[in-house]
Each structure stands twice: as structure tokens, then as C-alpha cells.
N, C-alpha and C. Protein backbone atom coordinates (compact mmCIF):
# COMPACT_ATOMS: atom_id res chain seq x y z
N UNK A 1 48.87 -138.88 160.50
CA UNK A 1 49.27 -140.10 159.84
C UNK A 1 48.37 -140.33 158.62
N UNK A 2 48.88 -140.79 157.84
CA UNK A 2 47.89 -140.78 156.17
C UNK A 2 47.57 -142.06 156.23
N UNK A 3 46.59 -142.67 155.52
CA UNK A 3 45.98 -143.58 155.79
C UNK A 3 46.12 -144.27 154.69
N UNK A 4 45.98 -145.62 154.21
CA UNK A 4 46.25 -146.33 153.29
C UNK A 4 45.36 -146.03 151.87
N UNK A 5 45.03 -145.37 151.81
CA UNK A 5 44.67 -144.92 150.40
C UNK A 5 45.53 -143.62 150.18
N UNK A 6 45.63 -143.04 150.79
CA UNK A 6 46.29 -141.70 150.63
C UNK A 6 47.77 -141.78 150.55
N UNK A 7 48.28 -143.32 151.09
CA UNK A 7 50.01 -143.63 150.46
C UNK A 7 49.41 -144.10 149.35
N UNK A 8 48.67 -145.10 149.01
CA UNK A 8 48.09 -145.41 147.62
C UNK A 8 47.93 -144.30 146.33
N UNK A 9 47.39 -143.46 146.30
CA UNK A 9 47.59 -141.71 146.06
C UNK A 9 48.90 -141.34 145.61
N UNK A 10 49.29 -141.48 146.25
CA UNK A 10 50.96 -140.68 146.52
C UNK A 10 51.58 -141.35 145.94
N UNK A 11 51.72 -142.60 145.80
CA UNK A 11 53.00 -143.62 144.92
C UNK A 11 51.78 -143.58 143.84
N UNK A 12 50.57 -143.68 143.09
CA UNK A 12 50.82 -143.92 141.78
C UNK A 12 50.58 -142.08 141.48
N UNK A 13 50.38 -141.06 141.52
CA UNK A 13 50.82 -139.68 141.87
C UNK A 13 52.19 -139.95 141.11
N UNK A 14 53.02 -140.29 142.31
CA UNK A 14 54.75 -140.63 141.71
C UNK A 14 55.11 -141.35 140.22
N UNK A 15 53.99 -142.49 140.10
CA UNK A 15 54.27 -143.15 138.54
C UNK A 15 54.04 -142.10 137.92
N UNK A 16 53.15 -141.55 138.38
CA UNK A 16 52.34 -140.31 137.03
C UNK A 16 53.29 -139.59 136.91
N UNK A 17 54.13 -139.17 138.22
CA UNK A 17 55.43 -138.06 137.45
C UNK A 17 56.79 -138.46 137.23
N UNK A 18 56.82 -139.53 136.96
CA UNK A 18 57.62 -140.51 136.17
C UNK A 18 56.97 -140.36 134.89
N UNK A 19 55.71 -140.81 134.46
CA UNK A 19 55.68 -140.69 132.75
C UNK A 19 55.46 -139.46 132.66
N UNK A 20 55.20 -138.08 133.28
CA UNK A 20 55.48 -136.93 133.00
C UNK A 20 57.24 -136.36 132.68
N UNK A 21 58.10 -136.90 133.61
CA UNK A 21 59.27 -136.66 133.01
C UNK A 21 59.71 -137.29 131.53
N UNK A 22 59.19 -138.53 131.79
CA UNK A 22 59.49 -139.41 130.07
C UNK A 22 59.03 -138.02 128.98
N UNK A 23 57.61 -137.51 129.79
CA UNK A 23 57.13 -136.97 128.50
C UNK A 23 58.15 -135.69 127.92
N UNK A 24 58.85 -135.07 129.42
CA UNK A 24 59.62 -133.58 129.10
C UNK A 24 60.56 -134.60 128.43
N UNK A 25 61.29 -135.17 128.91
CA UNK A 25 62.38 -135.72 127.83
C UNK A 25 62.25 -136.63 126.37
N UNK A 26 60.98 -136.24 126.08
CA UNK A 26 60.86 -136.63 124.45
C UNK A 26 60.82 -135.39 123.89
N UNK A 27 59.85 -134.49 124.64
CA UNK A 27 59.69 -132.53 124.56
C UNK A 27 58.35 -132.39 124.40
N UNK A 28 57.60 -133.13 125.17
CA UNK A 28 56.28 -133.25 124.96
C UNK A 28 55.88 -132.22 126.27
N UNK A 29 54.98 -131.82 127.02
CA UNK A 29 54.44 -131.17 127.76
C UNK A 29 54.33 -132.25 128.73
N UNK A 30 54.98 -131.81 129.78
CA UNK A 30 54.85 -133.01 130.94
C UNK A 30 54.18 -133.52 131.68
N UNK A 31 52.83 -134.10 131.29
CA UNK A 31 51.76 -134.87 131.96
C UNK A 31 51.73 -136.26 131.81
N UNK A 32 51.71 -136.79 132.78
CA UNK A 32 51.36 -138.23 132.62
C UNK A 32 50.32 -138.65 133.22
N UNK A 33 49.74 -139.87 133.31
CA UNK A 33 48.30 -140.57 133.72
C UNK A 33 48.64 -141.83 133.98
N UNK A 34 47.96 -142.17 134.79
CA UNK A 34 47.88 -143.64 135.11
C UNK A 34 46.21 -144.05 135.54
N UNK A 35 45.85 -145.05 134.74
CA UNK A 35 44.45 -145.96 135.43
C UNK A 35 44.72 -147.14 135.87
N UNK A 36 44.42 -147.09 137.28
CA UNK A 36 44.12 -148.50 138.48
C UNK A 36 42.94 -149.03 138.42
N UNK A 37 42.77 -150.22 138.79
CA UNK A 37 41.26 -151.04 139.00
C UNK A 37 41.86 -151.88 140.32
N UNK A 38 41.27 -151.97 141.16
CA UNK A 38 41.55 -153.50 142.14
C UNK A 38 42.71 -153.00 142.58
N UNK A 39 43.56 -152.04 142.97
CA UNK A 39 45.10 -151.56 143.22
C UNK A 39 45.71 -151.68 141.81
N UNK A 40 45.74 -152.46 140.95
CA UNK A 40 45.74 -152.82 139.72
C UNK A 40 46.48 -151.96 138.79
N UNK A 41 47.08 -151.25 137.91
CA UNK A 41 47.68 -150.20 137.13
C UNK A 41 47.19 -151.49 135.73
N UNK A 42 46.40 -150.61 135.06
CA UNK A 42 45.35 -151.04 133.73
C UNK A 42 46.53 -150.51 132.53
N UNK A 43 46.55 -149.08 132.99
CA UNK A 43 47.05 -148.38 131.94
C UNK A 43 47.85 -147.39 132.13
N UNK A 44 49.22 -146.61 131.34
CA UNK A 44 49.73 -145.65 131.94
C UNK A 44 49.89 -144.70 130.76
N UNK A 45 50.28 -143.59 130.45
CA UNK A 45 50.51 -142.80 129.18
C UNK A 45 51.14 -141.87 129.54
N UNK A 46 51.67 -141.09 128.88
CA UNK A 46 51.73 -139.45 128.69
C UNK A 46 51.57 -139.02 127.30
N UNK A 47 51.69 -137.09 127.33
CA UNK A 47 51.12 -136.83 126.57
C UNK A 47 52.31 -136.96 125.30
N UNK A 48 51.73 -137.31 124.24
CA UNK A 48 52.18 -137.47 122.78
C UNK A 48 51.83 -136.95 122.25
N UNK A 49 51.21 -135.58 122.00
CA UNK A 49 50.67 -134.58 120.79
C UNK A 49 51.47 -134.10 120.06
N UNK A 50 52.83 -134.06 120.11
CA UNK A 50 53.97 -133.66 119.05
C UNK A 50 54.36 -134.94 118.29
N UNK A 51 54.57 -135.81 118.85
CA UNK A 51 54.95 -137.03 118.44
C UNK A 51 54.34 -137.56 117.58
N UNK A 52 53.04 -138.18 117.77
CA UNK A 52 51.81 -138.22 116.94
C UNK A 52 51.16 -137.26 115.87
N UNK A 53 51.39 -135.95 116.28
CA UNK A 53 50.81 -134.64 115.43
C UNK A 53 49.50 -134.93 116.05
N UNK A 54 48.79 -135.27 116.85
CA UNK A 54 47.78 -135.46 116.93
C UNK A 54 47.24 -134.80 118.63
N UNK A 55 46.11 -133.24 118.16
CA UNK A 55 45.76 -132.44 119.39
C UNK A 55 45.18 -133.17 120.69
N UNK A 56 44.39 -134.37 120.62
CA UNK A 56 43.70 -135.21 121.26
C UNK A 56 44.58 -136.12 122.04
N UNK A 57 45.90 -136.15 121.87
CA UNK A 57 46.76 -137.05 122.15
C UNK A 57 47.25 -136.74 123.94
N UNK A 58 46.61 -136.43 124.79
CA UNK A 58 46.78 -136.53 125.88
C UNK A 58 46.93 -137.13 126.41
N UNK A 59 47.77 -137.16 127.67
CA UNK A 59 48.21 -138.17 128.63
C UNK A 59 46.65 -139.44 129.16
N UNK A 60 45.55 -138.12 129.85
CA UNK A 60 44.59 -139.03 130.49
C UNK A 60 43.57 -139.68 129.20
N UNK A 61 43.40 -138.97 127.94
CA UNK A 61 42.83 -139.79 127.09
C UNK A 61 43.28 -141.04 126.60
N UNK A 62 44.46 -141.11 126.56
CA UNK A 62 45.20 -141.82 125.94
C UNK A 62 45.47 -143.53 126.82
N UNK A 63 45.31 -142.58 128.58
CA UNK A 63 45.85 -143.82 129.56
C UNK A 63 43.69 -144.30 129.48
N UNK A 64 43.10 -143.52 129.21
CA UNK A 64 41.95 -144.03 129.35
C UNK A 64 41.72 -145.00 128.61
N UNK A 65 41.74 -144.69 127.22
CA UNK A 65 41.38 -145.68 125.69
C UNK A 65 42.28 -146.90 126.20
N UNK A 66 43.77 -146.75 126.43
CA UNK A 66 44.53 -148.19 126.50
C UNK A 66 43.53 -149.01 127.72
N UNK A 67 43.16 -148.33 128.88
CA UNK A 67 42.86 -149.20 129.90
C UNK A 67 41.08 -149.68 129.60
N UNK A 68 40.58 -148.83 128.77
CA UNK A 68 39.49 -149.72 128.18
C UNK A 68 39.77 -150.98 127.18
N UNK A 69 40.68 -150.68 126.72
CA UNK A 69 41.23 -151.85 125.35
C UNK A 69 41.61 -152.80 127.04
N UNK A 70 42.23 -152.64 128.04
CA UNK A 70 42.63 -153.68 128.62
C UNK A 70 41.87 -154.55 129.13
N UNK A 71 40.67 -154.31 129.78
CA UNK A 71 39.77 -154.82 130.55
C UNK A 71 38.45 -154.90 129.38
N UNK A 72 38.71 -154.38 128.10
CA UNK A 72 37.35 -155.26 127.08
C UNK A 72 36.65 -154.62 126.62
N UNK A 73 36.54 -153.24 127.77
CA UNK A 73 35.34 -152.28 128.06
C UNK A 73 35.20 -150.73 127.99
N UNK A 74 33.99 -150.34 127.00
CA UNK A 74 34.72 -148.51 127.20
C UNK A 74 34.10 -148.10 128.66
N UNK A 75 33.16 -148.98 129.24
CA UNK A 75 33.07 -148.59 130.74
C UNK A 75 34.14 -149.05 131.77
N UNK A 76 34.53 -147.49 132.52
CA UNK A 76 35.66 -147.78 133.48
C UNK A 76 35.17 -147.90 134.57
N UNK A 77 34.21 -148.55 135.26
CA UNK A 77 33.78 -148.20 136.26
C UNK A 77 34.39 -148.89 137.19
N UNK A 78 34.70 -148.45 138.28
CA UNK A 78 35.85 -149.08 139.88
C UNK A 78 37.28 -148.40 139.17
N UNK A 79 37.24 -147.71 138.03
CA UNK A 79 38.35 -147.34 137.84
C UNK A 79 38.83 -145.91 138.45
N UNK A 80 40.39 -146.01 138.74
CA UNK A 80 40.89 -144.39 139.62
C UNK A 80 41.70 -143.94 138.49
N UNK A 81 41.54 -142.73 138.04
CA UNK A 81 42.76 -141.93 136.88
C UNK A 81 43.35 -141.20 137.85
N UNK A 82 44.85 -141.08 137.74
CA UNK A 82 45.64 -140.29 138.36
C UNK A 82 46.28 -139.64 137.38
N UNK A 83 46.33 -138.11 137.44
CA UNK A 83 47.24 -137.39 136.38
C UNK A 83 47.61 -136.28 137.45
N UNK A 84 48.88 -136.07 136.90
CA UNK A 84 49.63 -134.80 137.49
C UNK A 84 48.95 -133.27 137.21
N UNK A 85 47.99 -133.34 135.92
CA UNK A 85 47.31 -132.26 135.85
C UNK A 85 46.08 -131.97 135.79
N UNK A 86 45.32 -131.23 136.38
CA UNK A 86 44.03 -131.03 136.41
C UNK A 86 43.83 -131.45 134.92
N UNK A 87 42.42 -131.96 134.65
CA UNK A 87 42.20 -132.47 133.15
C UNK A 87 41.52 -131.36 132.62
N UNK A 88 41.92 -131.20 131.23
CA UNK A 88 41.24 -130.04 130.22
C UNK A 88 39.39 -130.41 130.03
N UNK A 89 38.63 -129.62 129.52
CA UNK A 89 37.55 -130.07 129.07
C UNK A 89 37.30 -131.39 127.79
N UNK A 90 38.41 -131.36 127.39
CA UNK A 90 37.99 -132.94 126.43
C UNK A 90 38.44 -133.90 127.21
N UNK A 91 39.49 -134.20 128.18
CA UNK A 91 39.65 -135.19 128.98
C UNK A 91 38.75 -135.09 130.29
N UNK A 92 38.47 -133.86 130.54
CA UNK A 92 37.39 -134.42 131.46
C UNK A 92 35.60 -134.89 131.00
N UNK A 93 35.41 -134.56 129.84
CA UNK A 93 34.36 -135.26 129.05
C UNK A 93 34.30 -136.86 128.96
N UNK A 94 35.70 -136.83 128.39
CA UNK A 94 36.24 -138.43 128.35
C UNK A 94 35.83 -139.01 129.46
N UNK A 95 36.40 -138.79 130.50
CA UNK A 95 36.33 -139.05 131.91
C UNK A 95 34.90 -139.11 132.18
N UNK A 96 34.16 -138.12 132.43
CA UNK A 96 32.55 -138.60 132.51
C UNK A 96 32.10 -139.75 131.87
N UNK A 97 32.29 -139.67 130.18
CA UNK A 97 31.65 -140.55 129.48
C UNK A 97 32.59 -142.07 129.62
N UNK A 98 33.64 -142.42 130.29
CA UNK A 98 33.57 -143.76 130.24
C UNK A 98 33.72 -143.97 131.73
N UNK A 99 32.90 -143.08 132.34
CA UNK A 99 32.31 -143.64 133.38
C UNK A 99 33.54 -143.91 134.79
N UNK A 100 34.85 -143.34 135.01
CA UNK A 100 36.03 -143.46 135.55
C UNK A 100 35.16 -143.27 136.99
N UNK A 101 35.26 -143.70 138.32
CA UNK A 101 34.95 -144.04 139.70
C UNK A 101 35.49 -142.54 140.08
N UNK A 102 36.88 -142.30 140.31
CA UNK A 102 37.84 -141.55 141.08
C UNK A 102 38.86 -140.60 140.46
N UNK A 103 38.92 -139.26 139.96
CA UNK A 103 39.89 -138.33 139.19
C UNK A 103 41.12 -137.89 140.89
N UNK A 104 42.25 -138.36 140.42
CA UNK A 104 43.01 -137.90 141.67
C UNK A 104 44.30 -137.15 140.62
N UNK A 105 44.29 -135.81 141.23
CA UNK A 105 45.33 -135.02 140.60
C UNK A 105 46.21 -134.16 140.97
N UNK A 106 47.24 -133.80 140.47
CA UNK A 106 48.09 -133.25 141.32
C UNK A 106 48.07 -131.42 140.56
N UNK A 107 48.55 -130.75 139.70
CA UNK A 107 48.28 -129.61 140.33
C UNK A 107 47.11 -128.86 139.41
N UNK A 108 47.01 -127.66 139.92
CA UNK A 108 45.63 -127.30 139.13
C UNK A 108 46.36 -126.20 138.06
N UNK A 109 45.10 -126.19 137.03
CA UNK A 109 45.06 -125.54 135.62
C UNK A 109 44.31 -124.63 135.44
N UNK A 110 44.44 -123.55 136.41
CA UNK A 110 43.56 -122.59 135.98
C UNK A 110 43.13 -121.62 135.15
N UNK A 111 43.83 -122.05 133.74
CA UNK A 111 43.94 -121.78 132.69
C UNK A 111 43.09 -122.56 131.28
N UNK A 112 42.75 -123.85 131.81
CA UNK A 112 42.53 -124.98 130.97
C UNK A 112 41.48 -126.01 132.10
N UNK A 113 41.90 -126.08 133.23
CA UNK A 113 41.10 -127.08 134.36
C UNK A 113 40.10 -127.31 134.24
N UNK A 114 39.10 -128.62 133.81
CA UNK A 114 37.82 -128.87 133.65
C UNK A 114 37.31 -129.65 134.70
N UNK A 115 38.04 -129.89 135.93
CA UNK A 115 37.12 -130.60 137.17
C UNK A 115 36.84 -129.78 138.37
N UNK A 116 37.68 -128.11 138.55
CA UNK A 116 37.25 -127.42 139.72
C UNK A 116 38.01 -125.89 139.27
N UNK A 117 39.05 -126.11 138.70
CA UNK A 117 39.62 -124.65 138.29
C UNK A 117 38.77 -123.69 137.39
N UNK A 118 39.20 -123.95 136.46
CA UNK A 118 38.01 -122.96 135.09
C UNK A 118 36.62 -123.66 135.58
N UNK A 119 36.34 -124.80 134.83
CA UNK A 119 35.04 -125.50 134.87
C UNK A 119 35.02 -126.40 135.28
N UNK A 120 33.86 -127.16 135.86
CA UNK A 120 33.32 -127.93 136.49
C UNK A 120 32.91 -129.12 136.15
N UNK A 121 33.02 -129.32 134.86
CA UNK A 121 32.37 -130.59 134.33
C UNK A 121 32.39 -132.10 134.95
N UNK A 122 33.30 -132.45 135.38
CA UNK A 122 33.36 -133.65 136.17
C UNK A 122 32.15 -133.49 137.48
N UNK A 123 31.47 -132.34 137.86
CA UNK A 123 30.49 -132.32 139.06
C UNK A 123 29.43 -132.01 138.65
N UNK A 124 29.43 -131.40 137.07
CA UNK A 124 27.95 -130.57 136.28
C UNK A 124 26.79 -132.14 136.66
N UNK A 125 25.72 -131.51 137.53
CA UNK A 125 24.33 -132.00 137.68
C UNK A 125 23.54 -132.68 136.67
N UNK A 126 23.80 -132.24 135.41
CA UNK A 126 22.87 -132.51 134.07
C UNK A 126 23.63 -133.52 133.39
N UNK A 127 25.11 -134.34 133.64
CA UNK A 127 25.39 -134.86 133.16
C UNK A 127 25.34 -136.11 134.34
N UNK A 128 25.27 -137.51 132.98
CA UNK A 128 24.91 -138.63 133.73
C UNK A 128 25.78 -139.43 134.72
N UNK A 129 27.24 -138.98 134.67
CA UNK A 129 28.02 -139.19 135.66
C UNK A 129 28.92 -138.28 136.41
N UNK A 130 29.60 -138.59 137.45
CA UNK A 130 30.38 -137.92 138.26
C UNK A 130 31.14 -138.52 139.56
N UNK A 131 32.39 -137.91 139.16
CA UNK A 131 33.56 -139.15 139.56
C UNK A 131 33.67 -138.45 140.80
N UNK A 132 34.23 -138.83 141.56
CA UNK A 132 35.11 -138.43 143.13
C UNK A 132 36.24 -137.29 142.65
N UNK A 133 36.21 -136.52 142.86
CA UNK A 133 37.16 -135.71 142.58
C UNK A 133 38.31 -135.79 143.76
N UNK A 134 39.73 -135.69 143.42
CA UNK A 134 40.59 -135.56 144.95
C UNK A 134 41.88 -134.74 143.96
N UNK A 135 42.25 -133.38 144.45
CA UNK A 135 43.17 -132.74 143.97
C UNK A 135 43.89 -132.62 145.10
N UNK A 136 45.53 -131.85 144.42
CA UNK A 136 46.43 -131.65 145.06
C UNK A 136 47.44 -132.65 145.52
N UNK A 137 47.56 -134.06 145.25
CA UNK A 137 48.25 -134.87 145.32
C UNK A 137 49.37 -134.66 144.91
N UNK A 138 50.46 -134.45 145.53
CA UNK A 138 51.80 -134.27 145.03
C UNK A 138 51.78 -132.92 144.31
N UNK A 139 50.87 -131.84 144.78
CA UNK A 139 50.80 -130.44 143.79
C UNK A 139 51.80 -130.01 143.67
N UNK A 140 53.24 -129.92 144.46
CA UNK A 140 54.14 -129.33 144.30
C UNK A 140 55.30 -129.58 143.17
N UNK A 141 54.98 -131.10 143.30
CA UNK A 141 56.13 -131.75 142.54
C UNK A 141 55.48 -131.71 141.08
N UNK A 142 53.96 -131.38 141.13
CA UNK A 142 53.35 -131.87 139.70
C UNK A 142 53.87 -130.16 138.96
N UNK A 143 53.23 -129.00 140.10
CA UNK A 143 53.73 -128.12 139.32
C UNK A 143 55.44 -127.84 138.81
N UNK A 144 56.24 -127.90 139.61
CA UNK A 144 57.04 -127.93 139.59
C UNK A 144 58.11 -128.39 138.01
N UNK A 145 57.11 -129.61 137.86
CA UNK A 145 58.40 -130.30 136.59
C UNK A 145 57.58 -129.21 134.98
N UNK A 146 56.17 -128.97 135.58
CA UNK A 146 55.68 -128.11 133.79
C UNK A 146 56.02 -126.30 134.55
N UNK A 147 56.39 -125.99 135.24
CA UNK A 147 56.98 -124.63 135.40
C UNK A 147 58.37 -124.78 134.82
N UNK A 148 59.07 -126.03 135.04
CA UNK A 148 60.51 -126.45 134.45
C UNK A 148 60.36 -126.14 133.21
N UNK A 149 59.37 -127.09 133.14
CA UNK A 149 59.37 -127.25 131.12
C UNK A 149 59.19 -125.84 130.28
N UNK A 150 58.45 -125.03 130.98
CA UNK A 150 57.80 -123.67 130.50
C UNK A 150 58.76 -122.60 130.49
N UNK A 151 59.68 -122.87 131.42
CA UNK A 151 60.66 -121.95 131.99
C UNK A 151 62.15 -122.45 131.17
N UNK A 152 62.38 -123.35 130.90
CA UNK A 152 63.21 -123.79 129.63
C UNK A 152 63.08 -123.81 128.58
N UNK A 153 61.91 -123.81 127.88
CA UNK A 153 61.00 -123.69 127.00
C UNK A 153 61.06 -121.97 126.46
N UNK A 154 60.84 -121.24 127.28
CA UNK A 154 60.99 -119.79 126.81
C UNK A 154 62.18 -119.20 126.92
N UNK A 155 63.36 -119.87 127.58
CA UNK A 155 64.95 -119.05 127.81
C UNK A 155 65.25 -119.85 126.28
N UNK A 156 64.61 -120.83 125.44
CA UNK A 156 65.01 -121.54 124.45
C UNK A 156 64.69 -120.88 123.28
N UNK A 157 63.65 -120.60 123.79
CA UNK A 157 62.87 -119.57 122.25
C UNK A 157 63.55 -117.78 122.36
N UNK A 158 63.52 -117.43 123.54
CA UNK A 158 64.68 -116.08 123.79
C UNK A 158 66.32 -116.06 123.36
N UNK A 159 66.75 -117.44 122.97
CA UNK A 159 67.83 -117.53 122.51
C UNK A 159 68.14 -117.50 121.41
N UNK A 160 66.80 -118.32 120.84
CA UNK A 160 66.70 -118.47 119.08
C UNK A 160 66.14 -117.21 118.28
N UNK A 161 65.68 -116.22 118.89
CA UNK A 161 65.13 -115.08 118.55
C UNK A 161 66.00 -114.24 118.82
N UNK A 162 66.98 -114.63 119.08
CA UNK A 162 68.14 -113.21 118.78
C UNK A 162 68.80 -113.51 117.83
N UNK A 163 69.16 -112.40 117.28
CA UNK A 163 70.09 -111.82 116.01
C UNK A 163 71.33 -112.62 116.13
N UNK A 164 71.76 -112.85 115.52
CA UNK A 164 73.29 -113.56 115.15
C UNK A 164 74.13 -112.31 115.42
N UNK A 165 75.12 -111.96 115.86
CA UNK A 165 76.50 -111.06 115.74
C UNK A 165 76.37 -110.53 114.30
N UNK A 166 76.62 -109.57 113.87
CA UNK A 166 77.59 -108.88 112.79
C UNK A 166 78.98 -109.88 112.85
N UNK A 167 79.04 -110.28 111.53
CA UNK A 167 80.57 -111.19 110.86
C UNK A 167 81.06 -110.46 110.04
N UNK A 168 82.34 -110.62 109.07
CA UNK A 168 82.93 -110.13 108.16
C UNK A 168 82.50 -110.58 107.00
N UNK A 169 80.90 -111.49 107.01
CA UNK A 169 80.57 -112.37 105.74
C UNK A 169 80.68 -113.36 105.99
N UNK A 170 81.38 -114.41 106.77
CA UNK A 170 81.68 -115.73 107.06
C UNK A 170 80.86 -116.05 108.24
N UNK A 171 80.64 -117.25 108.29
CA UNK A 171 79.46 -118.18 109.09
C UNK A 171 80.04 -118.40 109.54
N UNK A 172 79.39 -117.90 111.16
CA UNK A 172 80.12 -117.53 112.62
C UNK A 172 80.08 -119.01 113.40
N UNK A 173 79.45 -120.18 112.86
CA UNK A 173 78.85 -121.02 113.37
C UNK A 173 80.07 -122.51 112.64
N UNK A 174 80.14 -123.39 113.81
CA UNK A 174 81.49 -123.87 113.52
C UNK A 174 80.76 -124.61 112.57
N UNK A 175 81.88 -125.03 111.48
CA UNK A 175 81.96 -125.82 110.32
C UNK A 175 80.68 -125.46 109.22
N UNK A 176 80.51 -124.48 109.35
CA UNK A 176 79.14 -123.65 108.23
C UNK A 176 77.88 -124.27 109.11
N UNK A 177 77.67 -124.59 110.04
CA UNK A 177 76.51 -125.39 110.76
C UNK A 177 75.47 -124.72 110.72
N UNK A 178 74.16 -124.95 110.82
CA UNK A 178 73.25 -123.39 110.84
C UNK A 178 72.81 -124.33 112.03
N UNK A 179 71.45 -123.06 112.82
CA UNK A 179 70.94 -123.46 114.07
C UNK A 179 70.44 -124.56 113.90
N UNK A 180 69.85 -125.04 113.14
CA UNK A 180 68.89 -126.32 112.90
C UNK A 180 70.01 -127.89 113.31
N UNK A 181 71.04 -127.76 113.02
CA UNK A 181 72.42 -128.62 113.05
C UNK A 181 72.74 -128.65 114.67
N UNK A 182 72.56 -127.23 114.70
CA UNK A 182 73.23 -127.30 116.72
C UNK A 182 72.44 -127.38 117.15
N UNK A 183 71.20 -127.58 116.95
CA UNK A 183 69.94 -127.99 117.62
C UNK A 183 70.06 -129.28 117.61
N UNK A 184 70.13 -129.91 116.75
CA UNK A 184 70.34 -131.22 116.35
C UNK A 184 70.69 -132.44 117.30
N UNK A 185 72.25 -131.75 117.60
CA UNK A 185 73.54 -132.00 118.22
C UNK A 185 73.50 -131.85 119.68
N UNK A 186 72.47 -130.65 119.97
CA UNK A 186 71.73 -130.80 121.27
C UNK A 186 72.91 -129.46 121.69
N UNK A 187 73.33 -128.82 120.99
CA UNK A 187 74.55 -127.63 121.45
C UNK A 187 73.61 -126.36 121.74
N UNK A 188 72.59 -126.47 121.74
CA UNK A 188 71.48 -125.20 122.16
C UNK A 188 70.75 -124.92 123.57
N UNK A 189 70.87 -126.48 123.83
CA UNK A 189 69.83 -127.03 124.78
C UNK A 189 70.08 -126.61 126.15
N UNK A 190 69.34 -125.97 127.29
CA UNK A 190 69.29 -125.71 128.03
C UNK A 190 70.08 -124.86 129.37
């Protein structure tokens, strides 16, 4: 039987992959974040780095900065971040430095992971804080929606990288349209 923090976990887990889908359906990379205080939801985000143009634009930086603007303070302390993905090394820096209580996440990045996969930083000794770490929350469902995205994502780019047919000279593509148009129109998509 799970105990009342661990349904606590699990439903905001679930918000988080709610603004992770928002994020696949803008075409952003599907992470989302949420910060609690008191049971509380401070702040929520996903990631916007296409949207914005801006590399820093991550889900947990992003739910961090709003939930300091909420409560006054760049210290988060009693605060829980929940993200669907292990955090990179600049969000888990973030995370040290404003001081976040609790990192709860759902799947790991062992490619990028800065709290237990690649590196460690959220537990490194020499730095002045260190949060509760709790992974695997909802790992299945977290991996699941960025294997989607990745896996649609490359049958998309394998489509656009093929050659057009041989024509007789005439644009094979209805009404002279070029790909950029049926992209547009959403006639490419998935």
C-alpha cells in the first residue's frame, strides 16, 4: 500500500506529464516541472527552448525562477520539484543553488542526468546544498511520451530526406505547394 506522500508523488508526477504533453504538442521536447510548497503547486512549466530561441529555457529552470518570483524569494527552501526528467547539469546547479528541499523524477537521462545517471551534482559533498533525491516516479509513462517524441521525430526527418520521384518537369505536389506549405497544413505530420 503506498503511503500518502507517494500518492502525493504520483498525481503531481501526472501534472508534470500533462505539461510535458503541452510541451510535445507545441514541438518542444517533452518535459515538464512542477514546484510545490505546503502541498501547494507554486509553479508549473515546460520546456520552451524553440519557442523562446532560448538554450536555458527548460522546463525545471523555468518552473524554478516562476516559483521564486511567487513566494518573493530565490530561496526555495520546503520546496519539492517534480519533473518527468532526470535534470541536466544546469538545472541541477539551479536546483542546488536555490536551495529546492526534494528533486522527485520520473525517468532517467543517462545521457545528460545530473542527479544520479551521468553525474552527481545534486549529492556532490563540496557543494553547499543537497536535496532529497527520489527517482523513478511514473518512469514508464515519463519515458514513454520522449521515446514518442524521438521516434516521430526521426520517421519525420526520414521522410523529408528523401528524394522527390522523377516528374516530367511539373510539380508533383498539389497546387505547386512545396514541403514547407504541407508542413504548414500539417499534411506531413506523423
Amino acid at each position: 500500500m503506498l503511503d500518502e506522500a507517494s500518492a502525493f508523488d504520483r498525481a503531481m508526477m501526472a501534472r508534470a506529464l500533462e505539461l510535458a504533453a503541452e510541451a510535445r504538442d507545441a514541438g518542444e521536447v517533452p518535459v515538464g516541472a512542477v514546484v510545490v510548497r505546503n502541498g501547494r503547486i507554486l509553479a508549473q512549466a515546460y520546456n520552451l527552448r524553440e519557442a523562446l530561441r532560448d538554450p536555458t529555457a527548460h522546463a525545471e529552470r523555468l518552473a524554478l525562477s516562476w516559483a521564486g518570483r511567487a513566494i518573493g524569494s530565490w530561496r526555495l527552501e520546503g520546496c519539492i520539484l517534480y519533473v518527468t526528467l532526470e535534470p541536466c547539469a544546469m538545472c541541477a546547479g539551479a536546483i542546488v543553488l536555490s536551495r529546492v528541499a526534494r528533486v522527485v523524477y520520473g525517468a532517467t537521462d543517462p545521457k545528460a542526468g545530473a542527479c544520479e545517471s551521468l553525474y552527481r551534482l545534486t549529492s556532490d559533498p563540496r557543494l553547499n546544498h543537497r536535496p532529497v533525491i527520489t527517482s523513478g516516479v511514473l518512469a514508464e509513462d515519463c519515458g514513454e511520451i520522449l521515446r514518442g517524441f524521438f521516434q516521430e521525430r526521426r520517421s519525420y526527418r526520414k521522410l523529408i530526406s528523401r528524394p522527390l520521384p522523377k516528374t516530367s518537369g511539373s510539380n508533383p505536389l498539389p497546387c505547386g505547394a512545396g514541403l514547407d506549405d504541407l508542413e504548414r497544413e500539417g499534411c506531413l505530420s506523423g
